[in-house]
Protein backbone atom coordinates (compact mmCIF):
# COMPACT_ATOMS: atom_id res chain seq x y z
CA UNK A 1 32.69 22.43 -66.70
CA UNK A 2 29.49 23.13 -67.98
CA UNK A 3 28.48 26.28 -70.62
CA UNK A 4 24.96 27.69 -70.01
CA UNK A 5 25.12 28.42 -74.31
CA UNK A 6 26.32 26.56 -76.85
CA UNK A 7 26.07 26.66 -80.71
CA UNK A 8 26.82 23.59 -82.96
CA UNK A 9 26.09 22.41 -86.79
CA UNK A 10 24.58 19.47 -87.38
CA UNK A 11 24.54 17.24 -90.83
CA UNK A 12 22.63 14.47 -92.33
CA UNK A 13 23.05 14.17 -96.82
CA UNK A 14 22.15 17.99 -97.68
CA UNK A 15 20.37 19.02 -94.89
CA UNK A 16 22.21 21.46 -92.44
CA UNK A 17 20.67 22.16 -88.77
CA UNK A 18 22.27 24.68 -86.77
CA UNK A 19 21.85 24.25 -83.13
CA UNK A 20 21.91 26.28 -80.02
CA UNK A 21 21.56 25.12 -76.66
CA UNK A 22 21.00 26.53 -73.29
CA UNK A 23 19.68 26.23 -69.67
CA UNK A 24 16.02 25.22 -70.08
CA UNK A 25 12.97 23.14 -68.79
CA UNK A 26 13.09 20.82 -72.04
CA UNK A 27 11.53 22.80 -74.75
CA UNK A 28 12.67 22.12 -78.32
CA UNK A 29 11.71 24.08 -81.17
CA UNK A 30 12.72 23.98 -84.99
CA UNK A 31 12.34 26.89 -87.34
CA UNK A 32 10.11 28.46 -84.98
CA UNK A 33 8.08 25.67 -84.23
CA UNK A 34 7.74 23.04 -81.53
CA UNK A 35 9.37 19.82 -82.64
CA UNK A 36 6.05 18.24 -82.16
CA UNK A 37 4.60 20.18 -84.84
CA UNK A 38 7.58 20.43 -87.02
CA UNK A 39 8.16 16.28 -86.92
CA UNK A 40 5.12 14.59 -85.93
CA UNK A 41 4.57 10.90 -85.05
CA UNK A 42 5.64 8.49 -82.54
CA UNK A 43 8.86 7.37 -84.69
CA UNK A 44 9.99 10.67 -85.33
CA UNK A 45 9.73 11.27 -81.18
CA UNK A 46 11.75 8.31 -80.72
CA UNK A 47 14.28 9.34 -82.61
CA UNK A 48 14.62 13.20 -81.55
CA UNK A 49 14.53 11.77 -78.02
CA UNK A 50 17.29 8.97 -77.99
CA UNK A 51 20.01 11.53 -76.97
CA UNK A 52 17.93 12.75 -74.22
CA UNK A 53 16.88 9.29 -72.84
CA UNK A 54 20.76 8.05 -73.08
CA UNK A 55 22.34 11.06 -71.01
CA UNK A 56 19.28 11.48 -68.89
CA UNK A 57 18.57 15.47 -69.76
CA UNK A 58 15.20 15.70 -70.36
CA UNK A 59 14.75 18.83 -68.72
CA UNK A 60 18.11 20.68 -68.33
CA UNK A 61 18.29 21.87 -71.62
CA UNK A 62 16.48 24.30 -74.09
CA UNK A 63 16.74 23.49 -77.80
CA UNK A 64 16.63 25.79 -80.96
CA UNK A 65 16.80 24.71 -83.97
CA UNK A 66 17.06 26.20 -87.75
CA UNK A 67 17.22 23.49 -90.50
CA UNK A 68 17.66 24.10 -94.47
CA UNK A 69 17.85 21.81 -96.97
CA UNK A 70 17.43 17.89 -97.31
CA UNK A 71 14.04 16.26 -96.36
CA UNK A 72 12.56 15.49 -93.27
CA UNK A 73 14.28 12.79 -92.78
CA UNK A 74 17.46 14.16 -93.14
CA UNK A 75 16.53 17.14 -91.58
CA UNK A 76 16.08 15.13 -88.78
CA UNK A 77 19.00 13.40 -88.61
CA UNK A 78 21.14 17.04 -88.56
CA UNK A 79 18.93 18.31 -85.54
CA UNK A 80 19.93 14.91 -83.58
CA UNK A 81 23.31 15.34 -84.47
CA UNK A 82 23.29 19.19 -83.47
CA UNK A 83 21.79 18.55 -80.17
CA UNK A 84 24.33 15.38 -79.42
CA UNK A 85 27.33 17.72 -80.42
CA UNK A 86 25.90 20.46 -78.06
CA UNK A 87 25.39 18.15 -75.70
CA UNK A 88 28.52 16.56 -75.19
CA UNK A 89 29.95 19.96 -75.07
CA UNK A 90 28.43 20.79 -72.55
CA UNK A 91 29.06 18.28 -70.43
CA UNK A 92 32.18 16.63 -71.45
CA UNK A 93 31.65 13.67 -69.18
CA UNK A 94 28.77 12.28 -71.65
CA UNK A 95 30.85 11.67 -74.51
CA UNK A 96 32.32 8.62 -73.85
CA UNK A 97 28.33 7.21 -73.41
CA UNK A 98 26.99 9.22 -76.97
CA UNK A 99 29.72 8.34 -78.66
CA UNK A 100 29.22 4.45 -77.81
CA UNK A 101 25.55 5.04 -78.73
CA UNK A 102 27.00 5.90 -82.08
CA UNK A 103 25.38 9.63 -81.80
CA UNK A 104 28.18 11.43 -82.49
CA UNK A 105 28.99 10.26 -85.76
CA UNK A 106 28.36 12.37 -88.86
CA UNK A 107 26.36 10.38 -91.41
CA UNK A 108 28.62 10.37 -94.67
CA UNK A 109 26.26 8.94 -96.88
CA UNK A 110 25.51 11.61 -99.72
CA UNK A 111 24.10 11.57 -102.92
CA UNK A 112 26.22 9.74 -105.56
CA UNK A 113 26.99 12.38 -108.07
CA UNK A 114 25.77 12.03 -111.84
CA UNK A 115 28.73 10.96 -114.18
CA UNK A 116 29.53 11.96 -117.51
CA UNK A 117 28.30 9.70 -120.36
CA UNK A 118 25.93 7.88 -118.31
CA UNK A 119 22.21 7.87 -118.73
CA UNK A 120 20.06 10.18 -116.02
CA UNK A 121 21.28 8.43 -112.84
CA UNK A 122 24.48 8.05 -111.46
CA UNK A 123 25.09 4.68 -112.58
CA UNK A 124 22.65 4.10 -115.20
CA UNK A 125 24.32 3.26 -118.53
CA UNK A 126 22.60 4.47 -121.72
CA UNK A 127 20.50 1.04 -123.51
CA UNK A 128 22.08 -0.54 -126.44
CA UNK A 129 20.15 -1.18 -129.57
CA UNK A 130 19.64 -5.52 -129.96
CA UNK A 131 19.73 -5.41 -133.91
């Protein structure tokens, strides 16, 4: 069973990618741009591309994206996992091969949050005076 749209969430530390996928000729755009524009460089393309090279859909599928928050980076990282989750929606029989590709695993690694007591970071202790 295949959908011709489909509309997932992505996540990588704070950045949040919302997805939507549908019967294309391979065009992917984020925030209204092409993804070439919007993440440039060859490492970037490898890694926006991996899900496409694995399940061999390099030109079934159309690709918006809208990103907030995080870096580019990160940002990245949500789009990828948008587009896997659509993906293997889509076309169920996939999943098995993403999910051994380790695509379809949310990230968990956040920001360690700032403690009480401590200095600036979240585990920097305040400096003790010698004498």
């Amino acid at each position: 069973m295949t959908k011709s749209l489909v509309n997932t969430v992505g996540r990588r530390k704070e950045a949040i990618a919302r997805v939507r996928l549908s019967a294309g000729k391979g065009q992917i755009t984020v925030n209204g741009k092409p993804i070439t524009e919007y993440f440039p460089g060859i490492i970037f393309q490898k890694i926006y591309q991996s899900p496409l090279e694995i399940t061999k859909t390099f030109s079934q599928f159309a690709i918006s994206a809208k990103v907030t928050g995080g870096g580019k980076i990160a940002q990245l990282g949500a789009v990828v996992h948008g587009m896997v989750r659509a993906i293997a929606e889509t076309q169920p029989t996939l999943r098995p091969v993403l999910k051994k590709a380790g695509l379809l695993t949310r990230d968990a690694r956040v920001k360690e949050r700032r403690k009480y007591g401590n200095a600036q970071k979240a585990r920097a202790k305040k400096q003790s005076p010698k004498r």
